[in-house]
Protein backbone atom coordinates (compact mmCIF):
# COMPACT_ATOMS: atom_id res chain seq x y z
CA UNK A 1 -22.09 19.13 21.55
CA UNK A 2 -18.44 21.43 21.26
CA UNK A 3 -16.35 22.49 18.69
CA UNK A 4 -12.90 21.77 18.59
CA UNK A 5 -10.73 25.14 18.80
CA UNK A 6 -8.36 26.17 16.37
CA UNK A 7 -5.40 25.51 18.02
CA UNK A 8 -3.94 22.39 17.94
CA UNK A 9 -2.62 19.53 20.53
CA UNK A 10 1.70 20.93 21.26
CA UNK A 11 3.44 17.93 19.46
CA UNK A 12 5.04 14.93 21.16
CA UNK A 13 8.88 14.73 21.66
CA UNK A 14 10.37 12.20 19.61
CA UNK A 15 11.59 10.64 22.78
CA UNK A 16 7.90 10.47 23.42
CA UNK A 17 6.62 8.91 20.77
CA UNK A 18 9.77 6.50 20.48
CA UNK A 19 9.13 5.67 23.81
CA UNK A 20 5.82 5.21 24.08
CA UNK A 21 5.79 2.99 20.82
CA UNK A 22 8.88 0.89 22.29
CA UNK A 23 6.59 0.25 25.14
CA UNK A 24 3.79 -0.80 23.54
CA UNK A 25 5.39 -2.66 20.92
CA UNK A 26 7.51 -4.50 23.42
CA UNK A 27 4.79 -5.43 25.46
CA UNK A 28 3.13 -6.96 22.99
CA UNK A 29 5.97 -9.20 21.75
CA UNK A 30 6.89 -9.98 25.47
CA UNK A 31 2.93 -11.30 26.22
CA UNK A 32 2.69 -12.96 22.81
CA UNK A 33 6.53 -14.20 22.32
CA UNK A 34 5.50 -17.61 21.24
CA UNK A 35 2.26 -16.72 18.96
CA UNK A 36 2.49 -16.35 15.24
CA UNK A 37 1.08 -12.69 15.84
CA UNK A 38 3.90 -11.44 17.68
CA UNK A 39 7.03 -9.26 15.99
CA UNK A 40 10.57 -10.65 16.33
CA UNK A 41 13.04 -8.60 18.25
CA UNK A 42 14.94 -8.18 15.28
CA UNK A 43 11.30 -6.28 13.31
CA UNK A 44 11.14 -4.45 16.82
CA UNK A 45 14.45 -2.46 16.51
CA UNK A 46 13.66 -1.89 12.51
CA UNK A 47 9.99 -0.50 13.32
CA UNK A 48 11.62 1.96 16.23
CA UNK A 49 14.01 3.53 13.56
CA UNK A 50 11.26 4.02 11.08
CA UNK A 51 8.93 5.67 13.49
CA UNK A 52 11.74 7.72 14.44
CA UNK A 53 12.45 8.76 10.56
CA UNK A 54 8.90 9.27 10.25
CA UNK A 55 8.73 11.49 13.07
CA UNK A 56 11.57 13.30 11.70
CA UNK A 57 10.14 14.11 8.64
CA UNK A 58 6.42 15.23 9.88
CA UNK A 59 8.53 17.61 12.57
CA UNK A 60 10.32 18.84 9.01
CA UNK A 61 6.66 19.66 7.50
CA UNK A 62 5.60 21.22 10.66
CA UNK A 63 8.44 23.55 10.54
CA UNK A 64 7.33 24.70 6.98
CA UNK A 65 3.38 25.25 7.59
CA UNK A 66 4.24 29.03 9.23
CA UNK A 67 5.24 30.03 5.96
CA UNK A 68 3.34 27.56 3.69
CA UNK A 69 3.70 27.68 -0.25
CA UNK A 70 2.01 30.56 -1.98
CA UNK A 71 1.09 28.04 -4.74
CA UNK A 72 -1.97 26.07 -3.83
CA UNK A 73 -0.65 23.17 -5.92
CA UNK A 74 2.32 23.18 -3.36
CA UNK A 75 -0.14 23.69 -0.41
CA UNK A 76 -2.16 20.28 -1.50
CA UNK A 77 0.99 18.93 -1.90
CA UNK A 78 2.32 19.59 1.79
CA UNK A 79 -1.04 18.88 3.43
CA UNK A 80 -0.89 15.55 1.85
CA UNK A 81 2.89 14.72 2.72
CA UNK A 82 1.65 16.12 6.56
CA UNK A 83 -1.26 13.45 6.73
CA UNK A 84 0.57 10.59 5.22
CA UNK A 85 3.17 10.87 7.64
CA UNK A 86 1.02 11.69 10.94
CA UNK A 87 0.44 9.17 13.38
CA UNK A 88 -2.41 10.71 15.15
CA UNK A 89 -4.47 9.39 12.33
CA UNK A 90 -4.61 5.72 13.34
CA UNK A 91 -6.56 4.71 16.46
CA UNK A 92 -3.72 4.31 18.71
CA UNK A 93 -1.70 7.21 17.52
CA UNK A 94 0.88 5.03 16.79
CA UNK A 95 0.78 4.47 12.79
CA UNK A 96 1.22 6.58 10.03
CA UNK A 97 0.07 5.51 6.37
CA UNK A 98 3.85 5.90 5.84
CA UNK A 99 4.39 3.25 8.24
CA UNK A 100 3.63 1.02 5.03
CA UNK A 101 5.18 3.27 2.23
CA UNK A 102 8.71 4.79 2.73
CA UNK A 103 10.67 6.84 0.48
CA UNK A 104 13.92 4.79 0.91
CA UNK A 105 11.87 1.69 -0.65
CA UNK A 106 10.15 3.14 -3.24
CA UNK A 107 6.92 3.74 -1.24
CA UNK A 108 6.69 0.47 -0.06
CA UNK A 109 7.04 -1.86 2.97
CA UNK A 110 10.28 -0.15 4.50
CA UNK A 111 10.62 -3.19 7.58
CA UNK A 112 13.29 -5.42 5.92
CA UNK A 113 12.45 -8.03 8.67
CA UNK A 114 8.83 -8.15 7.99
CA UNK A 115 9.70 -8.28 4.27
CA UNK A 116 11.18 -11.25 4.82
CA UNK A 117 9.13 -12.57 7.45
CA UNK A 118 5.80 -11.63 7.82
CA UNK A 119 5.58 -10.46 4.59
CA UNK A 120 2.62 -7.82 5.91
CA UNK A 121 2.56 -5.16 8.31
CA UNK A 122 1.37 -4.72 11.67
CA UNK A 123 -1.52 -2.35 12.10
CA UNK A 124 -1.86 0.35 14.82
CA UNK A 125 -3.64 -2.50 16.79
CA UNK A 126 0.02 -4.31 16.24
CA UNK A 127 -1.54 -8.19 16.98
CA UNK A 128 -3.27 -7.49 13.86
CA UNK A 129 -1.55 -8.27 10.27
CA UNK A 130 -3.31 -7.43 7.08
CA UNK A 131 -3.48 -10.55 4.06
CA UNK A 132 -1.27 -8.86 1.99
CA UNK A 133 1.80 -6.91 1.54
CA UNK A 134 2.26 -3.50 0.90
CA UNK A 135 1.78 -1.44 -2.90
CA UNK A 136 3.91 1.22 -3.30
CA UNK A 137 2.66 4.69 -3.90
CA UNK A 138 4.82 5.89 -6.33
CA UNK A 139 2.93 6.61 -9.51
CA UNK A 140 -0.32 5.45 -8.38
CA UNK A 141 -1.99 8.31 -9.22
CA UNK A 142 -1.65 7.70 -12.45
CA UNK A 143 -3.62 4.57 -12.47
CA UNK A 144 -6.91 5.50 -14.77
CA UNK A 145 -10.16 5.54 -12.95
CA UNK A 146 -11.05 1.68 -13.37
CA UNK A 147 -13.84 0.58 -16.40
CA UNK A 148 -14.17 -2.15 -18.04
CA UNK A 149 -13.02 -2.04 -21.94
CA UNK A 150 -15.03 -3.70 -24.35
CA UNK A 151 -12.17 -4.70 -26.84
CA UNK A 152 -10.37 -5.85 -24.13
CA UNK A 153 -13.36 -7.72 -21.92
CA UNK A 154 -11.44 -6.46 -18.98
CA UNK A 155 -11.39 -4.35 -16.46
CA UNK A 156 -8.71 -2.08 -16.30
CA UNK A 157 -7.42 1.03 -13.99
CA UNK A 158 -8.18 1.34 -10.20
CA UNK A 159 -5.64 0.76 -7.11
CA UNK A 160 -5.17 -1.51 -4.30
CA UNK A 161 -4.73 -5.34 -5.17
CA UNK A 162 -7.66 -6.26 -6.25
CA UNK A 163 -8.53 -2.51 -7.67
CA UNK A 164 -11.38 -1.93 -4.93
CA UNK A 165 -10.53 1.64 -4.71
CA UNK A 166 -11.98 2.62 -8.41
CA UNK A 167 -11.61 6.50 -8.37
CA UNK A 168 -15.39 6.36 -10.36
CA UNK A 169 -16.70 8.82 -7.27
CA UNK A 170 -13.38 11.36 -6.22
CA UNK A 171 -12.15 11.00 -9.73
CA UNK A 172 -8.86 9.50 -8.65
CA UNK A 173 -8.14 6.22 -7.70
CA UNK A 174 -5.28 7.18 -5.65
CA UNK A 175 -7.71 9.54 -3.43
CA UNK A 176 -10.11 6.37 -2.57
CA UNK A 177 -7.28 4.37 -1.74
CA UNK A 178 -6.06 6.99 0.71
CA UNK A 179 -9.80 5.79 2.12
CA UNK A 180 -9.53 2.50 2.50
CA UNK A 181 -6.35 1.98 5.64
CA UNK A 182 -7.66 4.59 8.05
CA UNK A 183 -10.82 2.57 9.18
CA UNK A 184 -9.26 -1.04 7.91
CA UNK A 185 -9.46 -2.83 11.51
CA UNK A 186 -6.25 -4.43 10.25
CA UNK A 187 -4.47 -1.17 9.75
CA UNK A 188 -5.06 2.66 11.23
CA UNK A 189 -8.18 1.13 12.61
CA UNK A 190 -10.55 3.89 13.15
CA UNK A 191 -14.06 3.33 13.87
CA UNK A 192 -15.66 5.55 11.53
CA UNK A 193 -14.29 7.89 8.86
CA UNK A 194 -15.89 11.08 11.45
CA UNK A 195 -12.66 10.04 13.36
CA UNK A 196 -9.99 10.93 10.64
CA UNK A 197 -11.55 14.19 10.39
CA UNK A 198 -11.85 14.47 13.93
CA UNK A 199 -8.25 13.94 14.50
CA UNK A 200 -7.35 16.04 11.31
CA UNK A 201 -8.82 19.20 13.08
CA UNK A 202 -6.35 18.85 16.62
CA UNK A 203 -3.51 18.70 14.02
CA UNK A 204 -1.29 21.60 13.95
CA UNK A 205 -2.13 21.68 9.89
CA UNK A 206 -5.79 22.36 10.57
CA UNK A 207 -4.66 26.09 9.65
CA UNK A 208 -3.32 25.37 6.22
CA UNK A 209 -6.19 22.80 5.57
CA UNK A 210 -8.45 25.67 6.14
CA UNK A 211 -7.13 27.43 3.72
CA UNK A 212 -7.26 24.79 0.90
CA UNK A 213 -10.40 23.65 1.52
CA UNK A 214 -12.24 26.04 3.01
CA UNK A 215 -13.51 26.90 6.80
CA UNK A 216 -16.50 24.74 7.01
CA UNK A 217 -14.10 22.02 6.84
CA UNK A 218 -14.32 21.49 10.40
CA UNK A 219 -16.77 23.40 11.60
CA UNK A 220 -18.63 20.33 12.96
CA UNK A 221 -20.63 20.00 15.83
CA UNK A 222 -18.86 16.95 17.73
CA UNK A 223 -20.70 15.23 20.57
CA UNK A 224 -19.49 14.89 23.83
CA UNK A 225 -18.18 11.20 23.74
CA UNK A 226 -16.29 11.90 20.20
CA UNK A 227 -12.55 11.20 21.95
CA UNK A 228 -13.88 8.22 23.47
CA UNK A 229 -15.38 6.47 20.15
CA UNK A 230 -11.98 7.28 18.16
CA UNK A 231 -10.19 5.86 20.91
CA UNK A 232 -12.04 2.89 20.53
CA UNK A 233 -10.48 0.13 17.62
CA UNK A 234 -12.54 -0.95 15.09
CA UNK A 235 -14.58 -2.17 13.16
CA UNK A 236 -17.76 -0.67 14.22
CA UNK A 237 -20.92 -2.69 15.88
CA UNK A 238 -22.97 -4.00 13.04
CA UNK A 239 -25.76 -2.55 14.42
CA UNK A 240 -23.92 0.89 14.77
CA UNK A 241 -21.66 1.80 11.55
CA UNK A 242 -21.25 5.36 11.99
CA UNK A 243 -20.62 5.62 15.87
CA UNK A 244 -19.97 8.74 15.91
CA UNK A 245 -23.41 9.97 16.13
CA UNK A 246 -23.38 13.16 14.07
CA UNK A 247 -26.58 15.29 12.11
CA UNK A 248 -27.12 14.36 8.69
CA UNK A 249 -25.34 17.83 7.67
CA UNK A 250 -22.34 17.50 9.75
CA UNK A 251 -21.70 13.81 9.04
CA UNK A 252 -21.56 15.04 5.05
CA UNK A 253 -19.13 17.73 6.69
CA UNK A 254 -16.98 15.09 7.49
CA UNK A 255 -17.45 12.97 4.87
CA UNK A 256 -16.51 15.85 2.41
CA UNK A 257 -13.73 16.97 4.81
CA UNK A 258 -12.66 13.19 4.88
CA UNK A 259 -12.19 13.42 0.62
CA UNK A 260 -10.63 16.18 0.62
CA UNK A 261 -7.96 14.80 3.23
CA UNK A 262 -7.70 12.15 0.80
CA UNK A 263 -7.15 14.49 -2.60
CA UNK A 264 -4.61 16.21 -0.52
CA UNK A 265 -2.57 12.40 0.34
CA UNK A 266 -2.98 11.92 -3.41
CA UNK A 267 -1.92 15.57 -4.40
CA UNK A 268 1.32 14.42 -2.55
CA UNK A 269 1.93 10.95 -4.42
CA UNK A 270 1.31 12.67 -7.68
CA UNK A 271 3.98 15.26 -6.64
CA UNK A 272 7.74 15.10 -8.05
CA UNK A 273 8.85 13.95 -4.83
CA UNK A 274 6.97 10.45 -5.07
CA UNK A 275 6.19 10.08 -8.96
CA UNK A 276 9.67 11.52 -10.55
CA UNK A 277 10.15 9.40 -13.62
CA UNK A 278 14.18 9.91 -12.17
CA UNK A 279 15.88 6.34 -12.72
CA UNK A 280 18.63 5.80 -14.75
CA UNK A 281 15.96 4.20 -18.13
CA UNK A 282 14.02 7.93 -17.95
CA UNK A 283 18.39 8.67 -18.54
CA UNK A 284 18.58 6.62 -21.23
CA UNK A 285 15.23 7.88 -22.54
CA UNK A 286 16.45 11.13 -22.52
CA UNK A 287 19.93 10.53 -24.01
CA UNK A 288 21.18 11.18 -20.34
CA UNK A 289 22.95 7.61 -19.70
CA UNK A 290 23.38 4.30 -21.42
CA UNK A 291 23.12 0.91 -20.32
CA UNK A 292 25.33 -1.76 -19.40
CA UNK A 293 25.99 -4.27 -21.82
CA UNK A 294 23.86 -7.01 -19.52
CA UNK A 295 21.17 -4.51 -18.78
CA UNK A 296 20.84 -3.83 -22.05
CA UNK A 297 20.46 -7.42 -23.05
CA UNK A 298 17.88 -7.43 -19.88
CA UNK A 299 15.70 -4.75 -21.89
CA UNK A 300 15.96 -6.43 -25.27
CA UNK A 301 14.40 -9.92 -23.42
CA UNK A 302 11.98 -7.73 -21.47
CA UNK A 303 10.40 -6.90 -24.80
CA UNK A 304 11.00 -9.81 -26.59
CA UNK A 305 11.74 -13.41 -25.46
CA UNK A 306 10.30 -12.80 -21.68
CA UNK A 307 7.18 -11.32 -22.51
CA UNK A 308 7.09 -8.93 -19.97
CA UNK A 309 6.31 -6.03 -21.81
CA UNK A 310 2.88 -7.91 -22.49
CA UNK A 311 1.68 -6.78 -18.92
CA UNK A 312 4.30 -4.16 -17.87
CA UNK A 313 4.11 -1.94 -20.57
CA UNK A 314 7.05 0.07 -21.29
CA UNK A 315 4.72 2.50 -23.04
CA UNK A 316 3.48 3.48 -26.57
CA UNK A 317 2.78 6.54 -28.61
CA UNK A 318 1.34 9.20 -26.02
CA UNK A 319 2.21 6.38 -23.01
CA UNK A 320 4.39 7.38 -19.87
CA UNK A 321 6.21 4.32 -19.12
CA UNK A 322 4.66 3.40 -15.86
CA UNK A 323 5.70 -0.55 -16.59
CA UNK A 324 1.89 -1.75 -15.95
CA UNK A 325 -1.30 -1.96 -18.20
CA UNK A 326 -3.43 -1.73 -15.20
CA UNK A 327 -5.47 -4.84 -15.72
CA UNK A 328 -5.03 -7.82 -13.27
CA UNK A 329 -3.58 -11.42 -13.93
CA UNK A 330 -3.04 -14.88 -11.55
CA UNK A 331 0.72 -15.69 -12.36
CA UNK A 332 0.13 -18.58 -10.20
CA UNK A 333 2.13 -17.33 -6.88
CA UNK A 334 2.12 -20.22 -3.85
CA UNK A 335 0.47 -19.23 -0.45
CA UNK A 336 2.57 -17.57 1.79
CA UNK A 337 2.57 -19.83 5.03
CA UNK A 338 3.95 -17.01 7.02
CA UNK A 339 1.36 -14.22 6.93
CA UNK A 340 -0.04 -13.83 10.26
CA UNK A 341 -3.18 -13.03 8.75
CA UNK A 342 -4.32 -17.23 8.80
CA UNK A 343 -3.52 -16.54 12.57
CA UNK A 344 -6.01 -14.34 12.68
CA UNK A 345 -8.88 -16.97 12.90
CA UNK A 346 -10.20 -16.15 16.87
CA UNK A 347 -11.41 -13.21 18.45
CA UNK A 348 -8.49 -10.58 19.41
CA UNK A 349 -8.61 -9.10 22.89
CA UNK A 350 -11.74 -6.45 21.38
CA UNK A 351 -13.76 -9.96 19.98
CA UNK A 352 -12.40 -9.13 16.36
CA UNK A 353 -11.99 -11.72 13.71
CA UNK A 354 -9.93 -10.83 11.26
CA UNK A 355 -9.79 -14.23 9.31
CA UNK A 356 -13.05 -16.28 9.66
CA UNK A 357 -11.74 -18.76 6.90
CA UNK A 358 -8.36 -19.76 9.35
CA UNK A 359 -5.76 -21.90 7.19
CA UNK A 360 -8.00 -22.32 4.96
CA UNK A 361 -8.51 -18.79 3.15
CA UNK A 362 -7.66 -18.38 0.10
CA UNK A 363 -7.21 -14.54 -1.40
CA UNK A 364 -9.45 -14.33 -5.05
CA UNK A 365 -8.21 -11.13 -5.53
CA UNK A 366 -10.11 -9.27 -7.76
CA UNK A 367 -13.45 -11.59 -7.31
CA UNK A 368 -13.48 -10.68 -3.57
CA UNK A 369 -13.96 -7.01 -4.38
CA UNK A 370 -16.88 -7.74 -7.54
CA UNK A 371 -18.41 -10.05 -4.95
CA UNK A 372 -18.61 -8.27 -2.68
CA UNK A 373 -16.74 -10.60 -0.24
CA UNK A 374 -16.02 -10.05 3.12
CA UNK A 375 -13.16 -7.12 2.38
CA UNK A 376 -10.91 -5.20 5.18
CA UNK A 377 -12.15 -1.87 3.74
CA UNK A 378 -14.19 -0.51 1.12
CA UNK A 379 -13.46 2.59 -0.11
CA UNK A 380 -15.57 2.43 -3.33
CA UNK A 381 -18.69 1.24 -4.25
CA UNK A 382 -18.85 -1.78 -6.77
CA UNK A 383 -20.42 -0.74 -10.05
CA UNK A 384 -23.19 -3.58 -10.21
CA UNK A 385 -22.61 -4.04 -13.89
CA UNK A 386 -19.14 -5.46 -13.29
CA UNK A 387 -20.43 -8.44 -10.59
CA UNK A 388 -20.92 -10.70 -13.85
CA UNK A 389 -17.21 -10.39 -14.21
CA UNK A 390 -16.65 -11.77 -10.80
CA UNK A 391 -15.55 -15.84 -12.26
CA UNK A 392 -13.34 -14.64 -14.84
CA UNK A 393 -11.46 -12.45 -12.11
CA UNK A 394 -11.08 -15.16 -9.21
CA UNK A 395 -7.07 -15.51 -8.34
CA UNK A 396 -6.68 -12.26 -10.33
CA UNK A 397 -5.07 -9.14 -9.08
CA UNK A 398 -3.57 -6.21 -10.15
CA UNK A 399 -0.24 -6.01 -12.55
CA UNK A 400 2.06 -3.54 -10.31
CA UNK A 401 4.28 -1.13 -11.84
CA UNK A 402 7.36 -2.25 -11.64
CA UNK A 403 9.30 1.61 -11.49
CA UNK A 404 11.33 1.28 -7.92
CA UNK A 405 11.02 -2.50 -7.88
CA UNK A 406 13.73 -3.09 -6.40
CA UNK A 407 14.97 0.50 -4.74
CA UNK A 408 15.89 -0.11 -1.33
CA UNK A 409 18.14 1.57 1.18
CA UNK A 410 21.03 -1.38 0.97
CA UNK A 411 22.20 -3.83 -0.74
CA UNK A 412 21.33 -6.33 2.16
CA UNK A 413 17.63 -4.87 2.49
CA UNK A 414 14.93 -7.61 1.61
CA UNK A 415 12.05 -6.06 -0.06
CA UNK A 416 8.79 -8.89 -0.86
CA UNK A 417 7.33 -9.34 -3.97
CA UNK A 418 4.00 -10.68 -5.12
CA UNK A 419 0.55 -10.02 -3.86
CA UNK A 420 1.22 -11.85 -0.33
CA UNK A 421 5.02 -11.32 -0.17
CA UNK A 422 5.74 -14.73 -0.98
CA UNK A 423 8.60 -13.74 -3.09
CA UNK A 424 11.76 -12.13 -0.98
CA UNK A 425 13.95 -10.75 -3.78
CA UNK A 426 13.82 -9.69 -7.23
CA UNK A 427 15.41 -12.56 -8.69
CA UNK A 428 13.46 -15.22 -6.91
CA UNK A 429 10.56 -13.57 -8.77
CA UNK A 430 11.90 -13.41 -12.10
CA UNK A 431 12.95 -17.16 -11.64
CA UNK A 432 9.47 -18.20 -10.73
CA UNK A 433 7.92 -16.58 -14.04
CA UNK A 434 10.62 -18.24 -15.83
CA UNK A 435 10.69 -22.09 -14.09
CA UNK A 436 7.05 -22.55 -12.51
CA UNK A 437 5.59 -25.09 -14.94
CA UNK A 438 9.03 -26.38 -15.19
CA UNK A 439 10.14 -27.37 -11.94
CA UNK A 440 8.66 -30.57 -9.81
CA UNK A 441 6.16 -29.37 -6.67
CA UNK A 442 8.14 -28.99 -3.84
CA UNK A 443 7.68 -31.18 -1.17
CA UNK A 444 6.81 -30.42 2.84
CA UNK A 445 9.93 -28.56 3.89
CA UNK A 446 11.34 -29.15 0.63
CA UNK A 447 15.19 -27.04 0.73
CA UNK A 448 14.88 -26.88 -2.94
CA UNK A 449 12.38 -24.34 -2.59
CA UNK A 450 12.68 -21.14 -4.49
CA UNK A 451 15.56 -22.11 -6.48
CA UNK A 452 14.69 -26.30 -7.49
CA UNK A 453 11.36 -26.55 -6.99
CA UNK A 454 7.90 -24.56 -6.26
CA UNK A 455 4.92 -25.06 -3.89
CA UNK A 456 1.68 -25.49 -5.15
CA UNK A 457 -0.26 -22.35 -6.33
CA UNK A 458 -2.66 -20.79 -4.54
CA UNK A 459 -4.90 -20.91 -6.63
CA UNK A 460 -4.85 -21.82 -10.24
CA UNK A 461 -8.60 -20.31 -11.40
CA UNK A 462 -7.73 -18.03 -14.12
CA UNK A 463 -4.14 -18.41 -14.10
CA UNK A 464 -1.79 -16.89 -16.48
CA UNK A 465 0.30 -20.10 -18.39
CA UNK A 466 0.35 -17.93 -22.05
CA UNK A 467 2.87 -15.01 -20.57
CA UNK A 468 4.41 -17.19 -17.29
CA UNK A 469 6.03 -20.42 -16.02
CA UNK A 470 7.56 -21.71 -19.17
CA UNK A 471 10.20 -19.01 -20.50
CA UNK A 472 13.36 -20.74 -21.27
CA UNK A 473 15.57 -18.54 -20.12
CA UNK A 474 19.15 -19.04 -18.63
CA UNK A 475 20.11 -17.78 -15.19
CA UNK A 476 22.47 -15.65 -17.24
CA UNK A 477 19.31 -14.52 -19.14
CA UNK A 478 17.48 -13.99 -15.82
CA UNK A 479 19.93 -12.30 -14.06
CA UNK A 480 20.01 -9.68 -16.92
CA UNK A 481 16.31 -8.75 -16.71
CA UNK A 482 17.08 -8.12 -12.79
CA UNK A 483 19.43 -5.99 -13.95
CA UNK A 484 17.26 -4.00 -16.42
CA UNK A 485 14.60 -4.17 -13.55
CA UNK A 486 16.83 -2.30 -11.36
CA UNK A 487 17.43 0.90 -13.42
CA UNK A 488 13.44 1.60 -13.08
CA UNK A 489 15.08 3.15 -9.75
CA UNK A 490 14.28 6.34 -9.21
CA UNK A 491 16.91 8.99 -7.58
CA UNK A 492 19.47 8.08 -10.41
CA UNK A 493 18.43 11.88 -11.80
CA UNK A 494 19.05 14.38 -9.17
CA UNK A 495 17.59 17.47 -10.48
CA UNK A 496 13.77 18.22 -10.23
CA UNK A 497 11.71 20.78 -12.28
CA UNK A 498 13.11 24.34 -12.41
């Protein structure tokens, strides 16, 4: 057994870390060019120059940590922001959680070429794609801790898709989904949640974390073989779950050590920075700005003749306007043929199977997570009083906020909408809720698609025809909600609290 030491590992050059991703990236494209699993050259040269931005900005936080915030607020606040954009944290070294949720893009999938493409991200095993696209981050902490209300007979709070990461044990559903990617085989793919903390304590932040949280936080006895299991992708061997073989009271050291990382990561998303309430309608709301003729026209069908204030609430007496009620709905979105994840059917090169269901799967949202199906991670426990709930929430998954839906870096950057990215642009979307039980079914290869006719829907259980796919609106009319959509932008006020 040995303790790590306080110090921790000198940082890689960025020329390093560039490089060495390159490589490995590269190689894998090169051995896999004509499988469905491989990245395009094109997603290749876009994932270098967001690693490199990444690494910019955790060398920015390291600079600060000598002379850390005197407010422990702040302190949370750069611990988080330090773990969300270190890569050490994934198996290979080679993913942060920011990989995922970039501040040009609103917290969200920041890989225009996947966005179109893929729709999902690579993990830090990069042959394996997750089944859906990425949330964003911004505001999620202020998603209530999910519970079912009575008047309602629905469940409503929680994050992630299907709301699997409930907040009813940290408090914060935001903290539980900070849980969920690093030992998701399809993401950061560590073995065992020992690793994270593991990892956390060679970090040159172990200092500050110290100081937040205390000096037990890593005062764990690791055994001997500790680099090697971390090194080793996930998932575990069903018949060993926790491989890193710890005492009962150090593997609760970890486990607490492994929350508090998370609070920290959700400390940060709660922060100004991420959650700003900045865009040009918090203007208008504060007598700031005014809208354009069309996006006020946008705003006045938003609330009235396109229903979408029905689902993304633009607030009420004592309401933020996060643009979400937090409860989950089937608007009836088509499969996405191009996720890799119905590749993802045979063992990978470690014997994992990502995808036992093949072409066939089909993602129940909300029901896979009160089932208990077979789920990439599981942050949260299922409350066993909501499993009845489980038919009346097949197809179903969570309304997203809609603040920074369509904030990208350029006007040419495709962002992907919908639970499995299906969607690749803001007005596509709005069309579809406006023209899905109006259009014909498009044929195999149909070119009509997306504009004259749609695909089947996934699946239809539960789907939502009172609020969607029968609108009557004009393109004119549709065009001004996109418009109205895009002042939920953040960044259009500069200044941040005094």
């Amino acid at each position: 057994m040995h303790r790590l030491p306080r110090t921790g590992f000198p940082m890689k050059s960025l020329a390093c870390w560039t490089a060495a991703a390159g490589v490995a990236i590269s190689g894998v494209a090169t051995a896999r060019a004509a499988d469905p699993l491989s990245l395009s050259p094109g997603a290749l040269r876009e994932i270098a120059k967001v690693e490199a931005e990444i690494d910019r900005i955790e060398a920015e936080m390291l600079s600060r940590i000598g002379t850390p915030p005197d407010n422990q607020v702040q302190q949370v606040e750069l611990l988080g922001k330090l773990m969300l954009f270190d890569k050490e944290l994934s198996v290979n070294r080679n993913e942060a959680c920011a990989f995922c949720h970039m501040p040009e893009t609103g917290f969200t999938g920041p890989v225009s070429e996947l966005n179109k493409t893929t729709g999902s991200y690579p993990g830090s095993v990069r042959t394996r794609f997750s089944n859906r696209k990425p949330q964003t981050h911004s505001y999620a902490p202020l998603s209530p801790v999910l519970h079912y209300n009575e008047g309602q007979g629905d469940l409503v709070g929680g994050n992630f898709w299907d709301m699997r990461a409930t907040g009813r044990r940290l408090g914060n559903p935001a903290a539980e989904q900070a849980e969920g990617p690093p030992t998701n085989p399809v993401e950061m793919g560590l073995p065992d949640i020992a690793c994270a903390a593991y990892r956390a304590g060679q970090r040159p932040y172990r200092g500050l974390f110290e100081a937040v949280w205390g000096a037990q936080a890593f005062a764990i006895n690791w055994p001997a073989d500790t680099e090697q299991v971390c090194n080793t992708p996930g998932p575990p061997p069903p018949d060993d779950p926790a491989p890193v073989h710890l005492s009962a009271v150090d593997r609760g050291l970890a486990a607490a050590t492994f929350d508090q990382m998370a609070q920290s990561i959700a400390g940060y998303e709660a922060s100004h920075e991420v959650t700003a309430f900045s865009s040009k309608y918090d203007a208008v709301l504060g007598g700031k700005a005014k809208f354009t003729p069309q996006e006020q026209r946008g705003y006045d069908l938003f609330r009235g003749r396109a229903q979408c204030n029905g689902c993304h609430r633009d607030g009420g007496p004592g309401e933020d306007p996060l643009f979400t009620d937090f409860t989950a709905s089937n608007i009836g979105t088509p499969r996405n043929p191009d996720l890799p994840f119905y590749a993802e059917s045979t063992p990978d090169a470690r014997g994992y199977v990502a995808n036992k269901s093949g072409e066939s799967y089909v993602d129940i949202g909300v029901a896979d997570f009160l089932g208990e199906g077979p789920l990439l991670s599981h942050p949260s426990p299922v409350d066993a009083r909501w499993k009845p709930l489980e038919p009346q929430n097949r197809g179903r998954v969570q309304v997203p906020t809609l603040r920074n839906v369509d904030k990208r870096p350029s006007p040419d950057f495709v962002k992907a909408y919908g639970h499995n990215g299906y969607f690749r642009s803001l007005k596509e979307i709005v069309h579809f809720y406006n023209t899905r039980d109006v259009l014909p079914r498009c044929a195999p290869h149909d070119p009509r698609e997306r504009t004259g006719c749609w695909p089947a829907s996934e699946t239809t259980e539960n789907m939502n025809t009172s609020k969607v796919g029968k609108l009557g609106l004009s393109e004119q009319e549709e065009d001004a909600l996109v418009a109205f959509m895009q002042t939920l932008s953040d960044g259009h006020v500069q200044t941040g609290p005094k």
